[in-house]
N, C-alpha and C. Protein backbone atom coordinates (compact mmCIF):
# COMPACT_ATOMS: atom_id res chain seq x y z
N UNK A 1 -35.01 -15.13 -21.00
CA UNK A 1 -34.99 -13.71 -20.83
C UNK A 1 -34.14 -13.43 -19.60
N UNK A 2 -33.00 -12.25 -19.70
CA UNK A 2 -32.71 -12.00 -18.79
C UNK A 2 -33.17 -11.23 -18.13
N UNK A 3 -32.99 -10.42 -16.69
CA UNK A 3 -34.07 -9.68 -16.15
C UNK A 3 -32.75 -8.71 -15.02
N UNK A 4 -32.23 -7.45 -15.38
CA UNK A 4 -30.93 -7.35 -14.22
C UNK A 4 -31.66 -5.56 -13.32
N UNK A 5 -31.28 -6.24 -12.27
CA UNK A 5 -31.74 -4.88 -11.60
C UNK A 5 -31.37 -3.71 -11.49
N UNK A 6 -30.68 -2.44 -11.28
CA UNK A 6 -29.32 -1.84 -11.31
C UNK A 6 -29.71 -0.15 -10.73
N UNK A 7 -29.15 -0.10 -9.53
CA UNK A 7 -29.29 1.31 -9.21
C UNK A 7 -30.56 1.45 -7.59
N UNK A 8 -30.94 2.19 -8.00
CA UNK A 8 -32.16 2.36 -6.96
C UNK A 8 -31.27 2.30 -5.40
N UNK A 9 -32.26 2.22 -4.34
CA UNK A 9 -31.75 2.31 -2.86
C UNK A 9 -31.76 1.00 -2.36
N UNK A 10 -32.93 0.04 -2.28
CA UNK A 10 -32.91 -0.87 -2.19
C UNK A 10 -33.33 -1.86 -2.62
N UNK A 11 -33.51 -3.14 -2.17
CA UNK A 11 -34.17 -4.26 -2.94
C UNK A 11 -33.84 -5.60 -2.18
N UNK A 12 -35.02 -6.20 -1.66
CA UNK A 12 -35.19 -7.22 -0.44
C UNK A 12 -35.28 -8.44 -1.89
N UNK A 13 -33.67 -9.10 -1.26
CA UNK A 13 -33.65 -10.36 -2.05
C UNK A 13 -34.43 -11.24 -2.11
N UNK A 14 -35.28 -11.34 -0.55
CA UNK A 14 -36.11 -12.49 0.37
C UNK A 14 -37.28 -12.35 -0.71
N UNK A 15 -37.95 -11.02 -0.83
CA UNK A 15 -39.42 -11.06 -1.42
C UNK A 15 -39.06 -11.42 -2.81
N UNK A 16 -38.15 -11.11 -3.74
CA UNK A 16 -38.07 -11.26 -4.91
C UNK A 16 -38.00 -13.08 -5.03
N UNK A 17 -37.09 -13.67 -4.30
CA UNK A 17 -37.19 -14.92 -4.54
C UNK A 17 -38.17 -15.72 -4.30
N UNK A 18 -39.09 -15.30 -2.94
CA UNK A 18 -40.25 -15.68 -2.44
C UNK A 18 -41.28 -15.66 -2.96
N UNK A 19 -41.46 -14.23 -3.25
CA UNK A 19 -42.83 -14.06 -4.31
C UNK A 19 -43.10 -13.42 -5.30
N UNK A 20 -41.85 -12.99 -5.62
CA UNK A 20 -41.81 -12.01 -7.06
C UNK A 20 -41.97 -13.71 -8.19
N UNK A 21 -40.53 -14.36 -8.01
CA UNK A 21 -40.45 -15.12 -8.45
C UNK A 21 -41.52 -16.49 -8.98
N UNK A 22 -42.39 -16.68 -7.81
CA UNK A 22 -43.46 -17.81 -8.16
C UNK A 22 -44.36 -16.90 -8.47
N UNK A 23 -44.68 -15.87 -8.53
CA UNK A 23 -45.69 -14.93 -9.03
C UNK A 23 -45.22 -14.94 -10.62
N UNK A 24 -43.91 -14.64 -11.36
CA UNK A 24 -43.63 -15.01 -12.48
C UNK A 24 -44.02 -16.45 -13.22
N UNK A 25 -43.62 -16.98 -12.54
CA UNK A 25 -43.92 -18.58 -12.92
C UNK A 25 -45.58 -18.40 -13.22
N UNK A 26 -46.32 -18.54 -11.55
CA UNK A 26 -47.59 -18.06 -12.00
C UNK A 26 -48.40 -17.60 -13.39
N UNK A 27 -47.60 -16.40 -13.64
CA UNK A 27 -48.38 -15.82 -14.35
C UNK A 27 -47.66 -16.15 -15.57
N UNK A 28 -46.65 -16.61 -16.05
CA UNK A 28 -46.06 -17.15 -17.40
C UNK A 28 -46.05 -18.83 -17.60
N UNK A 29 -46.36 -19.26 -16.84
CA UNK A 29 -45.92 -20.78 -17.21
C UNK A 29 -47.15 -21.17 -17.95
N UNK A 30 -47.75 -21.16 -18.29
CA UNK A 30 -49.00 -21.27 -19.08
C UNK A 30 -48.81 -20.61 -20.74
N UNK A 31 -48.06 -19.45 -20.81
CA UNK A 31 -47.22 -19.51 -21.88
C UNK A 31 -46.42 -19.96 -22.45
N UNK A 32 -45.39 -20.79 -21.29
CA UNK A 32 -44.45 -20.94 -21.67
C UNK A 32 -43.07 -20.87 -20.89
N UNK A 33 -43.56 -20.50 -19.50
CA UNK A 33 -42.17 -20.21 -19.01
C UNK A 33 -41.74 -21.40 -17.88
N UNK A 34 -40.50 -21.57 -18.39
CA UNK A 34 -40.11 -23.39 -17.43
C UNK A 34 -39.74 -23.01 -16.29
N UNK A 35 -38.61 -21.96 -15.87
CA UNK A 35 -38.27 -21.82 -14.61
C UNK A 35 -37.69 -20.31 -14.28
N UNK A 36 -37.46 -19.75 -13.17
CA UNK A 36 -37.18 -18.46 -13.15
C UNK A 36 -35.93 -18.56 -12.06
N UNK A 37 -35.07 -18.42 -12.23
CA UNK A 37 -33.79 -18.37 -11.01
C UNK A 37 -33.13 -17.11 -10.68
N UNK A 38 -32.82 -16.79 -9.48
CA UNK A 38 -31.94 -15.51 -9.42
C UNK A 38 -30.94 -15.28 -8.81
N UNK A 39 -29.67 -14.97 -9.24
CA UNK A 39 -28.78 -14.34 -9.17
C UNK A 39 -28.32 -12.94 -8.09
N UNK A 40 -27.21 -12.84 -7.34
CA UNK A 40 -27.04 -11.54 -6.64
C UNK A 40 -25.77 -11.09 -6.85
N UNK A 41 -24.80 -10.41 -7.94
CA UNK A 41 -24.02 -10.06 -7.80
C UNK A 41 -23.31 -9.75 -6.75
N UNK A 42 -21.79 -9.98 -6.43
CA UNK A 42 -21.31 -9.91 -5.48
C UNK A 42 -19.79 -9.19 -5.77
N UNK A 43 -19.43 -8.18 -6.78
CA UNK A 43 -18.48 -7.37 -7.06
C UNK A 43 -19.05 -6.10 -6.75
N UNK A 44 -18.68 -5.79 -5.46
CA UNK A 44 -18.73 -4.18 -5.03
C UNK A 44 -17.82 -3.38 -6.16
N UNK A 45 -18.76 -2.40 -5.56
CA UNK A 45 -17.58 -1.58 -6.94
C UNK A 45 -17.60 -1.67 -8.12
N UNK A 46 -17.59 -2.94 -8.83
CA UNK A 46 -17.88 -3.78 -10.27
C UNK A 46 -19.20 -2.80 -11.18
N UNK A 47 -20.09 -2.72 -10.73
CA UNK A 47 -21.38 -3.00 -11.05
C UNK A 47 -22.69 -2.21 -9.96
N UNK A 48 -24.02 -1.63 -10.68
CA UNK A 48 -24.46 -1.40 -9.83
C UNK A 48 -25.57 -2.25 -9.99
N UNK A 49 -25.22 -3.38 -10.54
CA UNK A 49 -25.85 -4.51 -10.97
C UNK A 49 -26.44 -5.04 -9.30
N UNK A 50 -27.76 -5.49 -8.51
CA UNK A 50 -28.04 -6.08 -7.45
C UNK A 50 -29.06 -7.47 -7.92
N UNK A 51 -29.54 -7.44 -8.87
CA UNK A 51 -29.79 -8.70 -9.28
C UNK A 51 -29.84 -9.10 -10.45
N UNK A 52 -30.09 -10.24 -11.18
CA UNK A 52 -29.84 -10.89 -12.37
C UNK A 52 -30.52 -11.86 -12.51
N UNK A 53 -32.33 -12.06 -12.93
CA UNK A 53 -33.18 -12.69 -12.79
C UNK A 53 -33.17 -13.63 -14.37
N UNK A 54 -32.84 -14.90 -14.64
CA UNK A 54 -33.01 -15.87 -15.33
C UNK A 54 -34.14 -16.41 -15.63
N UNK A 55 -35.25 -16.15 -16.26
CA UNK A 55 -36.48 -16.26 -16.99
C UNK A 55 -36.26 -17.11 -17.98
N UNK A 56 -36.48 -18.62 -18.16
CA UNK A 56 -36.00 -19.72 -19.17
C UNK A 56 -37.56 -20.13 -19.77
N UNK A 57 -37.75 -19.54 -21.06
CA UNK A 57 -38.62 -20.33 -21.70
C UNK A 57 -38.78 -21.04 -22.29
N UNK A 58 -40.23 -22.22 -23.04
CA UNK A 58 -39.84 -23.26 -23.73
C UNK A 58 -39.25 -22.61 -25.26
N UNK A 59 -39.46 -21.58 -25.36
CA UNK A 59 -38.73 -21.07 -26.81
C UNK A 59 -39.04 -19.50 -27.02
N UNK A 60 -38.70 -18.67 -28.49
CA UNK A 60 -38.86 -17.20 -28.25
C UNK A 60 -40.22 -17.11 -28.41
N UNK A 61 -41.01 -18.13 -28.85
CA UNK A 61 -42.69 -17.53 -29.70
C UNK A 61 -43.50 -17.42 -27.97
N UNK A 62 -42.97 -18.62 -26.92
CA UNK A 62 -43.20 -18.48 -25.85
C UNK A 62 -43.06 -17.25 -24.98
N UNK A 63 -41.93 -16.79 -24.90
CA UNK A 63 -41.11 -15.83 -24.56
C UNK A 63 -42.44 -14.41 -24.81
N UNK A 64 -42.10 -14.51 -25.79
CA UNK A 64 -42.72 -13.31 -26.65
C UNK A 64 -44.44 -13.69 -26.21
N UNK A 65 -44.88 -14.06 -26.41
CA UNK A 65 -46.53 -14.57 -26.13
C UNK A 65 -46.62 -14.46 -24.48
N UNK A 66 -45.53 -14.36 -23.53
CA UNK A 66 -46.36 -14.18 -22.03
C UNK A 66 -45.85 -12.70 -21.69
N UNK A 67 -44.84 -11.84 -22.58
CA UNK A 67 -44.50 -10.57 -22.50
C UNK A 67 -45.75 -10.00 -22.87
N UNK A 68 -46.72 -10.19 -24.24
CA UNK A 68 -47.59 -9.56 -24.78
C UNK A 68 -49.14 -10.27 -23.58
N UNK A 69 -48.86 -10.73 -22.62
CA UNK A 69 -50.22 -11.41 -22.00
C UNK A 69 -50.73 -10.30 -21.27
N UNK A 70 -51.89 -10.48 -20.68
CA UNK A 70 -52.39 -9.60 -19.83
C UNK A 70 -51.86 -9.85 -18.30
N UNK A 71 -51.36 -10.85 -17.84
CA UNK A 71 -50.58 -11.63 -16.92
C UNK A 71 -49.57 -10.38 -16.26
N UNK A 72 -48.91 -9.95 -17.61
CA UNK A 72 -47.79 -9.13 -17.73
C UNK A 72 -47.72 -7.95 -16.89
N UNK A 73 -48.85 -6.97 -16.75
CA UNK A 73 -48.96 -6.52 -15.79
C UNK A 73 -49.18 -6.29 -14.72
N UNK A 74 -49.51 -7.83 -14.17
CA UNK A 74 -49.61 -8.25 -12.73
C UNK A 74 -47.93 -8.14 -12.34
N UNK A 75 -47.27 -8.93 -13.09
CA UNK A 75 -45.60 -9.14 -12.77
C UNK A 75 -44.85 -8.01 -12.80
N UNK A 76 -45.24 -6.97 -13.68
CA UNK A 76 -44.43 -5.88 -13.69
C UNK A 76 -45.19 -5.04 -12.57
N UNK A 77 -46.04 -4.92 -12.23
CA UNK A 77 -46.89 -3.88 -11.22
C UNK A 77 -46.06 -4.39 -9.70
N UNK A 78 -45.51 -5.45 -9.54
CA UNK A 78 -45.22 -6.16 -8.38
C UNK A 78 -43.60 -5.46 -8.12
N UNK A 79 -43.04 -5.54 -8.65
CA UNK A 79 -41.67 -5.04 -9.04
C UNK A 79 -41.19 -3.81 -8.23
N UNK A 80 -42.66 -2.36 -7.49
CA UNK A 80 -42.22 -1.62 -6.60
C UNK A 80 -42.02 -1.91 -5.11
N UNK A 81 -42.70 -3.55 -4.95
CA UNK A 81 -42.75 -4.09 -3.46
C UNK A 81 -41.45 -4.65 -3.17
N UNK A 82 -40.43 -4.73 -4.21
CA UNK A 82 -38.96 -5.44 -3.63
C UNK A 82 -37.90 -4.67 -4.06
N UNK A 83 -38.45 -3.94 -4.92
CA UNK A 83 -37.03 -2.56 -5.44
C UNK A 83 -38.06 -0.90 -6.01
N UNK A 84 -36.54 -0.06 -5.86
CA UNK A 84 -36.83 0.73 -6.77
C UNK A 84 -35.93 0.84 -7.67
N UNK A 85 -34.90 -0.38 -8.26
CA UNK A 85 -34.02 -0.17 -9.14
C UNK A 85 -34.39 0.04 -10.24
N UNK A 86 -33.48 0.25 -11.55
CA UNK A 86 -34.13 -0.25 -12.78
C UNK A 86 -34.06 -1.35 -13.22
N UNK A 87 -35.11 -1.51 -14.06
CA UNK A 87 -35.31 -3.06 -14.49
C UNK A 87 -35.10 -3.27 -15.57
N UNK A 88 -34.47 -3.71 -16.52
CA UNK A 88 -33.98 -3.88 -17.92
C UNK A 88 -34.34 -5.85 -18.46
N UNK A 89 -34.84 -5.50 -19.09
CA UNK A 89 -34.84 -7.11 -19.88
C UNK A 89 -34.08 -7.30 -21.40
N UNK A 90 -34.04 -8.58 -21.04
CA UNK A 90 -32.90 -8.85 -22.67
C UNK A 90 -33.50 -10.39 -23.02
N UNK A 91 -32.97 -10.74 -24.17
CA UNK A 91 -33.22 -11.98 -24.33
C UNK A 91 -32.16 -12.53 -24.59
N UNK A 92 -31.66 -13.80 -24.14
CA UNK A 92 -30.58 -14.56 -24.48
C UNK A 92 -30.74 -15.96 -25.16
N UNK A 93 -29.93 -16.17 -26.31
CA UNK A 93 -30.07 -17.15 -27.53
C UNK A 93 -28.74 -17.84 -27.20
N UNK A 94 -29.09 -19.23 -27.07
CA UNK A 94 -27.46 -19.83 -26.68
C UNK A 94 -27.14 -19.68 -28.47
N UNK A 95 -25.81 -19.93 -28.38
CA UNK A 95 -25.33 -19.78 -29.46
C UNK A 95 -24.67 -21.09 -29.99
């Protein structure tokens, strides 16, 4: 799953990697989720893209099974302590 941030005023890279991040793990790896990495765009101007969170699961039934958990709203409730951007998710299928 991808996870990209975009807009808002700010957003503290430190907490997202610190504890947004093992708070994901936390609360998905028991579904299914292997690792979470993140990304910081660095094209001013480009994009109002400020992060790009990499959510790798063992597969989509995984994927899909820790989105529908009750977990889910621990991770998303956390999300106003490091931004107020928007948060958009996608899923990505290597091809």
């Amino acid at each position: 799953m991808i996870v990209s941030c975009s807009g808002g005023t700010y957003f503290n890279h430190d907490y997202y990697v610190d504890v947004h991040l093992p708070l994901a793990l936390a609360c998905w790896q028991r579904h299914g989720l292997e690792s979470a990495a993140a990304f910081f765009p660095r094209d001013v101007g480009a994009s109002d893209v400020v992060s790009v969170g990499i959510y790798r699961f063992r597969d989509e039934a995984a994927l899909h099974a820790a989105l529908a958990s009750a977990e889910t709203e621990a991770v998303m409730a956390d999300v106003p302590h490091f931004t107020d951007a928007t948060v958009s998710r996608s899923i990505g299928i290597p091809l």
